[in-house]
C-alpha atoms as a PDB file:
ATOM      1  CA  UNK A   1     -12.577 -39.504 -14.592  1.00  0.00           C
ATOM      2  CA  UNK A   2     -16.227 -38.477 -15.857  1.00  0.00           C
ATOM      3  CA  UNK A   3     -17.024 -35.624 -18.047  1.00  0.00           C
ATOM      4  CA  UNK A   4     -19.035 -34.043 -15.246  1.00  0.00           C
ATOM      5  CA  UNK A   5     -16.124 -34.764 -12.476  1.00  0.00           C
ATOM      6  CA  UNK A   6     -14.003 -32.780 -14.722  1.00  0.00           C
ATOM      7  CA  UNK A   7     -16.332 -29.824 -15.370  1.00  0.00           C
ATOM      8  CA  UNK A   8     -16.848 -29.602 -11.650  1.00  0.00           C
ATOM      9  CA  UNK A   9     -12.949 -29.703 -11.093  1.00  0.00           C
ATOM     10  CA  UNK A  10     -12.728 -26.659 -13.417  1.00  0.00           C
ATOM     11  CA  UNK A  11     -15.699 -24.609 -12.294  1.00  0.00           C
ATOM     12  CA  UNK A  12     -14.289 -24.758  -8.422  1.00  0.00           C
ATOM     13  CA  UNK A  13     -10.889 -23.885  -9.840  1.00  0.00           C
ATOM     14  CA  UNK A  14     -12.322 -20.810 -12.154  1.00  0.00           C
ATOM     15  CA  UNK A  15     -14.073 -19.777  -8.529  1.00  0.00           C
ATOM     16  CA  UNK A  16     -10.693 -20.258  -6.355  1.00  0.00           C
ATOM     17  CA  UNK A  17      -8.625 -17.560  -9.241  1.00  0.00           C
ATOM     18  CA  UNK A  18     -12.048 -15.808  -8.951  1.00  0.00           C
ATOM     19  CA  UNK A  19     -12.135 -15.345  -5.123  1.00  0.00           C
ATOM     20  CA  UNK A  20      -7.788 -14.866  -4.931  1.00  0.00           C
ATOM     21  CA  UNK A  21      -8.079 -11.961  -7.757  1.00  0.00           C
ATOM     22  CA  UNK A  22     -10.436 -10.429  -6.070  1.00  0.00           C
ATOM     23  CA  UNK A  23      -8.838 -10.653  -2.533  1.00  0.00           C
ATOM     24  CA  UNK A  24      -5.880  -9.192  -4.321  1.00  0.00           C
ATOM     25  CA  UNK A  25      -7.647  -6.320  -5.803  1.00  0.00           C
ATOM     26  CA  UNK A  26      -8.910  -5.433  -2.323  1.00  0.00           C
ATOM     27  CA  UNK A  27      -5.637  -5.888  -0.990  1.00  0.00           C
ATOM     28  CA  UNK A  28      -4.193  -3.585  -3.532  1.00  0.00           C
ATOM     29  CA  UNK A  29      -7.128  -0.927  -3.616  1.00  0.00           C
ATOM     30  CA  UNK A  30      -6.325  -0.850   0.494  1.00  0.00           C
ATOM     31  CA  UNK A  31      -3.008  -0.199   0.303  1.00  0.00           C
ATOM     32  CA  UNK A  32      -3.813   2.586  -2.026  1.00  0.00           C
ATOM     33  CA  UNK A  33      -6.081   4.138   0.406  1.00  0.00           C
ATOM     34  CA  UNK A  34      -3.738   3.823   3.124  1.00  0.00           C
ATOM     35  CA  UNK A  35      -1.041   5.554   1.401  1.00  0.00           C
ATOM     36  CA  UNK A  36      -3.744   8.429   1.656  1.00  0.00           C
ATOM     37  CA  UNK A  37      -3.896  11.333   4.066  1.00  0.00           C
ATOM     38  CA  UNK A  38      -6.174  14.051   5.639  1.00  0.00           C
ATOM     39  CA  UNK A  39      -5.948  17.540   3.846  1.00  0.00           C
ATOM     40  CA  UNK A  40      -5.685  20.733   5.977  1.00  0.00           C
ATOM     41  CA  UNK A  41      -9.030  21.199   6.181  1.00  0.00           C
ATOM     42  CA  UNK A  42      -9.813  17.736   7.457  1.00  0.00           C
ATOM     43  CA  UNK A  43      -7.181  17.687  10.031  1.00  0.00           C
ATOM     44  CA  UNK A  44      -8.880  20.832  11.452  1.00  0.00           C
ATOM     45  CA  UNK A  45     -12.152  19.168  12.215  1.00  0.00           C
ATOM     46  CA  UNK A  46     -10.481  15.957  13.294  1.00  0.00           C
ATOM     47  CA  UNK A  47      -8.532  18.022  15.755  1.00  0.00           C
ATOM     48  CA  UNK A  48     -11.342  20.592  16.703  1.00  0.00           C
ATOM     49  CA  UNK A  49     -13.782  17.241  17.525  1.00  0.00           C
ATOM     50  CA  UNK A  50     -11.358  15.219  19.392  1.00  0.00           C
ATOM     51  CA  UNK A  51      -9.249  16.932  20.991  1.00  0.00           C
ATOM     52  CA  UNK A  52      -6.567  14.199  21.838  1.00  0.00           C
ATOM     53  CA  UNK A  53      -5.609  13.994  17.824  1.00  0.00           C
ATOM     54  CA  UNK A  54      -3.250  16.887  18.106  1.00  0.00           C
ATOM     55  CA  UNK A  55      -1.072  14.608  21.442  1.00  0.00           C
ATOM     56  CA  UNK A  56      -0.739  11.569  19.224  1.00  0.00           C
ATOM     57  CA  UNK A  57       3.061  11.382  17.878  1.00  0.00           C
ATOM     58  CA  UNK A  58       2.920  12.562  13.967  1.00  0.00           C
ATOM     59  CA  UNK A  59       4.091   8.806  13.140  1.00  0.00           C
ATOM     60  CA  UNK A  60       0.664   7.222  15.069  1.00  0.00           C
ATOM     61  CA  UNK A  61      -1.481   9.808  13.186  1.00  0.00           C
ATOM     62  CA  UNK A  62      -0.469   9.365   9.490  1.00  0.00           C
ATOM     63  CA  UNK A  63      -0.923   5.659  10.192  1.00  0.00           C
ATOM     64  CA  UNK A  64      -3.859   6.559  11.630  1.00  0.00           C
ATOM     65  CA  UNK A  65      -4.883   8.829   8.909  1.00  0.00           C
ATOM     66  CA  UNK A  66      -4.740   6.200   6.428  1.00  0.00           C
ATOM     67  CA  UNK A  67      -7.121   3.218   7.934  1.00  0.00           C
ATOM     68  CA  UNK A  68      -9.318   6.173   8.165  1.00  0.00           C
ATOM     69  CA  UNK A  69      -9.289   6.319   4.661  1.00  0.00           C
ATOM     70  CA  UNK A  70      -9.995   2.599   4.532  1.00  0.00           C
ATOM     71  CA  UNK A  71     -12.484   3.111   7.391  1.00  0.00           C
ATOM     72  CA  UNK A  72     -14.462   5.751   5.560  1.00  0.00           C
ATOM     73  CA  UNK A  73     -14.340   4.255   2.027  1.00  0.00           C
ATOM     74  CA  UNK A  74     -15.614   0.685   3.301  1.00  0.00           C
ATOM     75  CA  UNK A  75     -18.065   1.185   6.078  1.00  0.00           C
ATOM     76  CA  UNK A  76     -21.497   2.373   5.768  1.00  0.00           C
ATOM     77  CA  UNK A  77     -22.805   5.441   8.267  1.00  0.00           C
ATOM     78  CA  UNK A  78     -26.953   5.624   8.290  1.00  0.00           C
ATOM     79  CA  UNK A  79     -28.230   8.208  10.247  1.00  0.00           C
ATOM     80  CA  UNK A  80     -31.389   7.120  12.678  1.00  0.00           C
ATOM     81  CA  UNK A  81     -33.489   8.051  15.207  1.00  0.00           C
ATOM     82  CA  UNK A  82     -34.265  10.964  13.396  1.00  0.00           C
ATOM     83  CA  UNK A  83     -31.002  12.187  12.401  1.00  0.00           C
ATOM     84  CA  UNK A  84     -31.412  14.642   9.479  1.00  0.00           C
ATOM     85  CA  UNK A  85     -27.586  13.018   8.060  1.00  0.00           C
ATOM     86  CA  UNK A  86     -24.156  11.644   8.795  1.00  0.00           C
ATOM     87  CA  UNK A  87     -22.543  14.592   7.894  1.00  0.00           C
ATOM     88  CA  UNK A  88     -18.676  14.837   7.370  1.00  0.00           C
ATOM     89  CA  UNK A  89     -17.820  16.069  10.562  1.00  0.00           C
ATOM     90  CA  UNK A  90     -19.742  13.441  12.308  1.00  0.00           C
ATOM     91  CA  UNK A  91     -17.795  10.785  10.003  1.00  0.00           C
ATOM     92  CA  UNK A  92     -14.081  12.363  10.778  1.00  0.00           C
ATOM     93  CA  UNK A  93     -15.135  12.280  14.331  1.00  0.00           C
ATOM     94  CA  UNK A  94     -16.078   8.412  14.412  1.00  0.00           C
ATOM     95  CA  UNK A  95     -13.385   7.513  12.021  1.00  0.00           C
ATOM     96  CA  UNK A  96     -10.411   9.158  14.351  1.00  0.00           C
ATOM     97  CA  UNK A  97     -10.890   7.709  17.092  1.00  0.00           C
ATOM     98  CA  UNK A  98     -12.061   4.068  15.671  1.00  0.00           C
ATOM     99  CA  UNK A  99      -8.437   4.161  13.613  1.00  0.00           C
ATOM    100  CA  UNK A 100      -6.690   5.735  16.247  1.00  0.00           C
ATOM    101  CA  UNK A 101      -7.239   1.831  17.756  1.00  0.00           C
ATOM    102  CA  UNK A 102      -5.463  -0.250  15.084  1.00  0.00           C
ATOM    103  CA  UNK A 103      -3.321   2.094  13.885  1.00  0.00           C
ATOM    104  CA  UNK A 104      -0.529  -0.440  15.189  1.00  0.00           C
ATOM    105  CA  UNK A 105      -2.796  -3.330  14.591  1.00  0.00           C
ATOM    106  CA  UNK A 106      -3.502  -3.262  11.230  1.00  0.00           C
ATOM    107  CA  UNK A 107      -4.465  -7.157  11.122  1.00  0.00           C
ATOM    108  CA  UNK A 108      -6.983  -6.198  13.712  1.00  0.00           C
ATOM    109  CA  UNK A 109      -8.573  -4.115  11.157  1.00  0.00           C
ATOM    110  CA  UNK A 110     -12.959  -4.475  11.690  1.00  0.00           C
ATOM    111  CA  UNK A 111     -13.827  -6.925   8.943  1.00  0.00           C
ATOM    112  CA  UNK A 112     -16.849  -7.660  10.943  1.00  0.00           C
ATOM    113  CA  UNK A 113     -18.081  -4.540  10.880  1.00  0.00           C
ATOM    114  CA  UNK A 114     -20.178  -2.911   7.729  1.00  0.00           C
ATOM    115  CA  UNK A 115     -21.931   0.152   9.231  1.00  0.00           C
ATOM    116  CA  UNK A 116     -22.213   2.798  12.101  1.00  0.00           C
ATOM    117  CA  UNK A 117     -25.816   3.589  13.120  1.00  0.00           C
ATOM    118  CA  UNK A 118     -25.646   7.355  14.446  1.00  0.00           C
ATOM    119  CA  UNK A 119     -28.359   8.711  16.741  1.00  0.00           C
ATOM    120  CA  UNK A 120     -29.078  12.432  17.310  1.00  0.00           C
ATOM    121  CA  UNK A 121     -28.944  11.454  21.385  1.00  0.00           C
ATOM    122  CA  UNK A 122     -29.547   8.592  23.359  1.00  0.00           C
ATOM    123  CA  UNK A 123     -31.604   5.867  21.940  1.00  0.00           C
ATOM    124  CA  UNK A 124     -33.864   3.118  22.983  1.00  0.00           C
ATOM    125  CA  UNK A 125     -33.103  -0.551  22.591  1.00  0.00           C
ATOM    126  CA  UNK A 126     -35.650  -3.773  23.919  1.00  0.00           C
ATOM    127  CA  UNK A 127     -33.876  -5.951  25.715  1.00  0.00           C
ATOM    128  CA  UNK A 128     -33.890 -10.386  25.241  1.00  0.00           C
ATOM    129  CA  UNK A 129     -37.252 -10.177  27.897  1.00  0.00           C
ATOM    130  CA  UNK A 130     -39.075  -6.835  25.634  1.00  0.00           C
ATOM    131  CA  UNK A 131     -37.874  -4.397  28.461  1.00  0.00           C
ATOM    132  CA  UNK A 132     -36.902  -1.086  27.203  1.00  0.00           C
ATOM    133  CA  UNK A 133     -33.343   0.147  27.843  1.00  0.00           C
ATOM    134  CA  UNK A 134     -31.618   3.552  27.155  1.00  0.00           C
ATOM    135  CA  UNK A 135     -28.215   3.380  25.505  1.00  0.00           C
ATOM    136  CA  UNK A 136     -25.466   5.622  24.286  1.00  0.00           C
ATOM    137  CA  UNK A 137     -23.732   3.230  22.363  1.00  0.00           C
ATOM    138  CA  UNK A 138     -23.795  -0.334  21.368  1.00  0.00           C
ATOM    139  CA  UNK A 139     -21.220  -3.198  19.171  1.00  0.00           C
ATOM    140  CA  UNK A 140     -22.730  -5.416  17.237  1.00  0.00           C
ATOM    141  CA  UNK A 141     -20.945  -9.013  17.280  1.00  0.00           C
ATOM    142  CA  UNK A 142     -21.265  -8.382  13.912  1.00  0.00           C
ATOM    143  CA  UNK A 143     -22.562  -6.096  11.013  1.00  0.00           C
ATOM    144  CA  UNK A 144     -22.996  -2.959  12.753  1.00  0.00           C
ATOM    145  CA  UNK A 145     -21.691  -0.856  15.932  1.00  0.00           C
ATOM    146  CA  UNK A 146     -24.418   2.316  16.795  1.00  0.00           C
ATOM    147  CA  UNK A 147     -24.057   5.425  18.514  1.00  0.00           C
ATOM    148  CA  UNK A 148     -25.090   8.584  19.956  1.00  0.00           C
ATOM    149  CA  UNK A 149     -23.982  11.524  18.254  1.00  0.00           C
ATOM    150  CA  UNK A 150     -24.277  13.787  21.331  1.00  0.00           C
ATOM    151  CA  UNK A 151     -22.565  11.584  23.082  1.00  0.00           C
ATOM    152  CA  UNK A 152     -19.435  11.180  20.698  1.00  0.00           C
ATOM    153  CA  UNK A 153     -19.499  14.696  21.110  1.00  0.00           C
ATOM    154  CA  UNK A 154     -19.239  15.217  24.441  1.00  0.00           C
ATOM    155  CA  UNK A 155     -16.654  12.248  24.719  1.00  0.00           C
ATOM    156  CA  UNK A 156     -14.535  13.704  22.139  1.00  0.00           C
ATOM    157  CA  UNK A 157     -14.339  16.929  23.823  1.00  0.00           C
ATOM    158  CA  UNK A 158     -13.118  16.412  27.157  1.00  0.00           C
ATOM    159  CA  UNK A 159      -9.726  14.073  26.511  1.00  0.00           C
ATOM    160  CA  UNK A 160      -9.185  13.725  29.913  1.00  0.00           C
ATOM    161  CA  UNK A 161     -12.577  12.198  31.290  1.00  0.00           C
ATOM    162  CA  UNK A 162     -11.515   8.696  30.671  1.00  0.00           C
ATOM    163  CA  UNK A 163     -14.877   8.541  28.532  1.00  0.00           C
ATOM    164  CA  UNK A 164     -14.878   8.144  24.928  1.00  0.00           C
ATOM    165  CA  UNK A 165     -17.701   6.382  23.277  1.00  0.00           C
ATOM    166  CA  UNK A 166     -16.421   5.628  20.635  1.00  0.00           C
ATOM    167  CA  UNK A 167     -13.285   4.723  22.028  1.00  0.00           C
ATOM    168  CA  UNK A 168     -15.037   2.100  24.153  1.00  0.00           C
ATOM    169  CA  UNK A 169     -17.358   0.528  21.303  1.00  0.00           C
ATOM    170  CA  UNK A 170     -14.897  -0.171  19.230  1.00  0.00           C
ATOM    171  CA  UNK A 171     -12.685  -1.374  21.694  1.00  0.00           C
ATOM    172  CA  UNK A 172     -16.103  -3.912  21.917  1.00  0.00           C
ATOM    173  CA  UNK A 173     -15.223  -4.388  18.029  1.00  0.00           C
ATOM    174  CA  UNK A 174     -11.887  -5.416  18.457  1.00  0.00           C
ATOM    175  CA  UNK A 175     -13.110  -7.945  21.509  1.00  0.00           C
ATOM    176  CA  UNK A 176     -15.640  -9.648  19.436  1.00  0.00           C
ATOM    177  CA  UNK A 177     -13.561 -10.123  16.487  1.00  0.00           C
ATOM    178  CA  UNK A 178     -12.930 -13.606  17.364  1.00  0.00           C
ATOM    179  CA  UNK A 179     -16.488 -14.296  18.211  1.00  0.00           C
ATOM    180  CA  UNK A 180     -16.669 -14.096  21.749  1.00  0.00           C
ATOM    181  CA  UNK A 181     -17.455 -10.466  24.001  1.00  0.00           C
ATOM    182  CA  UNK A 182     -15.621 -11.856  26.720  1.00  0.00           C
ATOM    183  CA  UNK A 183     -12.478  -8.825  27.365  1.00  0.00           C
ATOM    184  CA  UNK A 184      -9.779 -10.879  25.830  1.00  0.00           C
ATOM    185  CA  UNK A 185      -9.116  -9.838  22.222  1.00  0.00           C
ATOM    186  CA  UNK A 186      -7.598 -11.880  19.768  1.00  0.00           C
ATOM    187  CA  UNK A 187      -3.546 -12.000  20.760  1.00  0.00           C
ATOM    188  CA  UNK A 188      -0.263 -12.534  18.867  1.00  0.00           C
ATOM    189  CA  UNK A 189       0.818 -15.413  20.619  1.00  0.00           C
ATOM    190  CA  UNK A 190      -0.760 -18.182  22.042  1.00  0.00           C
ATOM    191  CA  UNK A 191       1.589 -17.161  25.235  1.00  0.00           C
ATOM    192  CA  UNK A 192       0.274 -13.714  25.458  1.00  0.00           C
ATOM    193  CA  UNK A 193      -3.273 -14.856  26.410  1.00  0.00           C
ATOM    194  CA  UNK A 194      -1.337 -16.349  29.773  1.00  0.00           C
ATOM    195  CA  UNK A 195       0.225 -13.134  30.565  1.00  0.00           C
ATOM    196  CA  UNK A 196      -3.221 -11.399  29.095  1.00  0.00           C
ATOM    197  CA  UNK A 197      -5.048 -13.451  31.886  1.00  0.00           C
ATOM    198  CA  UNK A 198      -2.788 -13.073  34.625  1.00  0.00           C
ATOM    199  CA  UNK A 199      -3.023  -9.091  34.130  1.00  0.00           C
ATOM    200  CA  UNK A 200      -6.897  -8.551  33.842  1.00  0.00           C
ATOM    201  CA  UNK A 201      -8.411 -11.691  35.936  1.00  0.00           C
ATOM    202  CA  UNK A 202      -6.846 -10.226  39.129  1.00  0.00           C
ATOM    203  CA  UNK A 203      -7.262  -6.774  38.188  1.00  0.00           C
ATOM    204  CA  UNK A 204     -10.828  -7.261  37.225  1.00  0.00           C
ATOM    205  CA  UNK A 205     -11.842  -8.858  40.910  1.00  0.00           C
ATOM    206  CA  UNK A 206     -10.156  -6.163  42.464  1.00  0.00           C
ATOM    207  CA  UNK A 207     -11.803  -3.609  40.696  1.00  0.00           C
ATOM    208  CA  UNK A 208     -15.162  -5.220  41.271  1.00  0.00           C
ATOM    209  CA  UNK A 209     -14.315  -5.144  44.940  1.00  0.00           C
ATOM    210  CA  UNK A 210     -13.638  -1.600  45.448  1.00  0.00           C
ATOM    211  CA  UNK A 211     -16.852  -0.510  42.952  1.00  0.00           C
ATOM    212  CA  UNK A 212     -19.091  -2.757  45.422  1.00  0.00           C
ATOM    213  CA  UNK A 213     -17.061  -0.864  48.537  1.00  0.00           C
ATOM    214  CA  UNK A 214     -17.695   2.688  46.981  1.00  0.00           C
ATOM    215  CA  UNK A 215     -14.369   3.207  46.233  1.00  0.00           C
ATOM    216  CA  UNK A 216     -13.151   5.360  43.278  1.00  0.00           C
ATOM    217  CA  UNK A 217     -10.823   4.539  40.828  1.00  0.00           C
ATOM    218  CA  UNK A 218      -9.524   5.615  37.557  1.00  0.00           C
ATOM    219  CA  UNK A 219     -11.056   3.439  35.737  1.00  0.00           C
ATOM    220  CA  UNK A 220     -15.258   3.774  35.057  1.00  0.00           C
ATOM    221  CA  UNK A 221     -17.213   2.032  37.560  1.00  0.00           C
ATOM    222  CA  UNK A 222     -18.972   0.632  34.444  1.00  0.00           C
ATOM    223  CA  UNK A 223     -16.156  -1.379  34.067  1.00  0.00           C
ATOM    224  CA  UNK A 224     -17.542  -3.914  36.837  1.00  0.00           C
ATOM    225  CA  UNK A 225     -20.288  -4.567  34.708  1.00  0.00           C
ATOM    226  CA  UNK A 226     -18.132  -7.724  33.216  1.00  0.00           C
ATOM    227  CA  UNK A 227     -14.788  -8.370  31.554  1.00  0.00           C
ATOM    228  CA  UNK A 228     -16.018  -7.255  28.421  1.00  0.00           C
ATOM    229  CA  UNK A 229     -16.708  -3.628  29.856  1.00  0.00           C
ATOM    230  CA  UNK A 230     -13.312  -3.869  32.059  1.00  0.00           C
ATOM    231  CA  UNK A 231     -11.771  -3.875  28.917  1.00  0.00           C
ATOM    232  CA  UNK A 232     -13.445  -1.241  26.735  1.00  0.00           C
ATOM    233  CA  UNK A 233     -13.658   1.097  29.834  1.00  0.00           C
ATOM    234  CA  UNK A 234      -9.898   0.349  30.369  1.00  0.00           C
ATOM    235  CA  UNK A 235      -9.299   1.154  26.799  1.00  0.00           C
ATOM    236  CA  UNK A 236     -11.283   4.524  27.035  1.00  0.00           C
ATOM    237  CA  UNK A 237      -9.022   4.825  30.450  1.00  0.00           C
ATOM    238  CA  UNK A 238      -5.925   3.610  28.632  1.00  0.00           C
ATOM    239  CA  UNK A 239      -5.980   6.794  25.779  1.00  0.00           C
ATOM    240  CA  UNK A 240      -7.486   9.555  28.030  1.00  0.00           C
ATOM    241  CA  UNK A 241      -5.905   9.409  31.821  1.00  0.00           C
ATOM    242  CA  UNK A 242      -2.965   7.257  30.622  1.00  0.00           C
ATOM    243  CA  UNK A 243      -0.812   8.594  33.479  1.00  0.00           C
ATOM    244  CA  UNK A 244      -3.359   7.465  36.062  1.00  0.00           C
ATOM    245  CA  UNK A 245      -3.621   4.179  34.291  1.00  0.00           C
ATOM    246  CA  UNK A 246      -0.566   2.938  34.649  1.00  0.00           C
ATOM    247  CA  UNK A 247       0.219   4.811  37.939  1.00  0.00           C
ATOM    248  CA  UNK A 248      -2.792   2.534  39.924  1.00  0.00           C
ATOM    249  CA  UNK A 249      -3.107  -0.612  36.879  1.00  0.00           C
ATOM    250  CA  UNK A 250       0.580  -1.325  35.858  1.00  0.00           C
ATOM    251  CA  UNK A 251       0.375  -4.751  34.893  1.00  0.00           C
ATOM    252  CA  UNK A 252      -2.860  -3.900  32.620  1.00  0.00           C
ATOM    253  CA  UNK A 253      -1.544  -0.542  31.271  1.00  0.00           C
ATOM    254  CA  UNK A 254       1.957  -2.653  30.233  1.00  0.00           C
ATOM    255  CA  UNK A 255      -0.517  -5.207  28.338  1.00  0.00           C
ATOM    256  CA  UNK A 256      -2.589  -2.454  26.188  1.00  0.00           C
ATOM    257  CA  UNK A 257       1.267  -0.736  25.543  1.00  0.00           C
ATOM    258  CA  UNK A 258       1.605  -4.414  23.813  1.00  0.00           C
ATOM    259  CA  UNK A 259      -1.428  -4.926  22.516  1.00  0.00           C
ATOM    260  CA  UNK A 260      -2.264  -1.361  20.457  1.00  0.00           C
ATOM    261  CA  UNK A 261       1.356  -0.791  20.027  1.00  0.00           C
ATOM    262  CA  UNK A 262       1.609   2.411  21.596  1.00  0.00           C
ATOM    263  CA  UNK A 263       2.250   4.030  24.915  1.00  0.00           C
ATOM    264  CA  UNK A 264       0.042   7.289  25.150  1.00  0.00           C
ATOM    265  CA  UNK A 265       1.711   7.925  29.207  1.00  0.00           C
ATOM    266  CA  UNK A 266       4.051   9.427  27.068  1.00  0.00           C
ATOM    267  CA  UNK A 267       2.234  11.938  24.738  1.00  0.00           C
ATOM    268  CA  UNK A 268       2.634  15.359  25.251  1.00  0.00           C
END
């Protein structure tokens, strides 16, 4: 073996204790943060912005509590559009909800994501063909998710609209983390994408059926817009009108129960 073989074979192997330290430092410096919780004060704004905080069992929230510590330490907010700053509220209020979703999934956790754009309102976007369209929130496949603070706002306040922005983006989030915005997240086991399928395929046809009749439902009519939407508006529709939910979706509502780990028909 050649001098310059063996240099090489020690330079990758000084990189591979390089890359595992540090993947254990982050690991570490995580688990700190997650052993973390909300003081008084921060509880109060969390509950006082969304609303729904104070019905989550106290087990769901101090898990909750501490991915938002994660949440807050790793991702980036920006404000835009004019927005003077990200101030604290406007972080607690993002990062509650956001956490709320993989409180019971913490592999699910969004390594995609680095930052949270935050309008003042709703902001403009060009679409692939230049055409201007007006949004009030939007998930990056990857780097970024963006919102509209009014919007959180009025989402957050009213826990029993079935409408939660930021509920529904980051429901996008957890879609996309294997690369495809197509309503199936990635699953434990290979056999839950069969039942997964055999939930929300039939569900999702129906649904498009009555929205093109003019019939109402519980869920969002924005949910027809395609199985990626079905699923963030049934997530949004899953935390906020659980009851309905699983009264008129059974077979989906007993699939989110699986998938976040939690079954808010039974919050207070």
């Amino acid at each position: 073996m050649t001098d310059g073989l063996w240099i090489l074979l020690g330079g990758l192997a000084v990189v591979a204790v390089l890359v595992f330290w540090h993947a254990g430092c982050a690991a570490r410096r995580r688990r700190k943060l997650q052993s973390l919780r909300l003081d008084a004060r921060q509880r109060g704004i969390v509950a006082e912005a969304f609303p729904l905080w104070e019905e989550v069992p106290e087990e769901i929230r101090m898990e909750t509590e501490g991915w938002m510590h994660v949440f807050l330490s790793e991702m980036t907010f920006e404000a835009c559009g004019g927005l003077a700053e990200v101030t604290e509220e406007m972080r607690l209020a993002i990062a509650a909800p956001a956490c709320l979703l993989i409180a019971r999934r913490p592999q699910d956790f969004y390594e995609r994501l680095r930052s949270i754009l935050v309008y003042p309102d709703a902001f403009t976007v060009k679409d692939e063909w230049g055409m201007e369209d007006i949004r009030l929130g939007e998930s990056w496949g990857y780097g970024s998710v963006v919102l509209s603070w009014e919007t959180v706002k009025q989402g957050d306040l009213n826990p029993e609209d079935g409408l939660n922005v930021v509920l529904h983006e980051f429901a996008h989030q957890l879609d996309q983390s294997d690369g495809a915005a197509d309503g199936v997240p990635e699953l434990e086991e290979l056999e839950d994408y069969g039942k997964w399928s055999e939930a929300f395929l039939p569900a999702y046809d129906a649904f498009c059926e009555r929205v093109n009749a003019g019939k109402r439902s519980v869920l969002d009519d924005y949910g027809a817009e395609s199985p990626a939407e079905f699923f963030a508006v049934a997530t949004e529709t899953f935390f906020e009108r659980a009851k309905g939910l699983k009264r008129e979706e059974p077979e989906i509502y007993a699939e989110l129960v699986r998938f976040y780990g939690m079954d808010p028909s039974e919050w207070r």
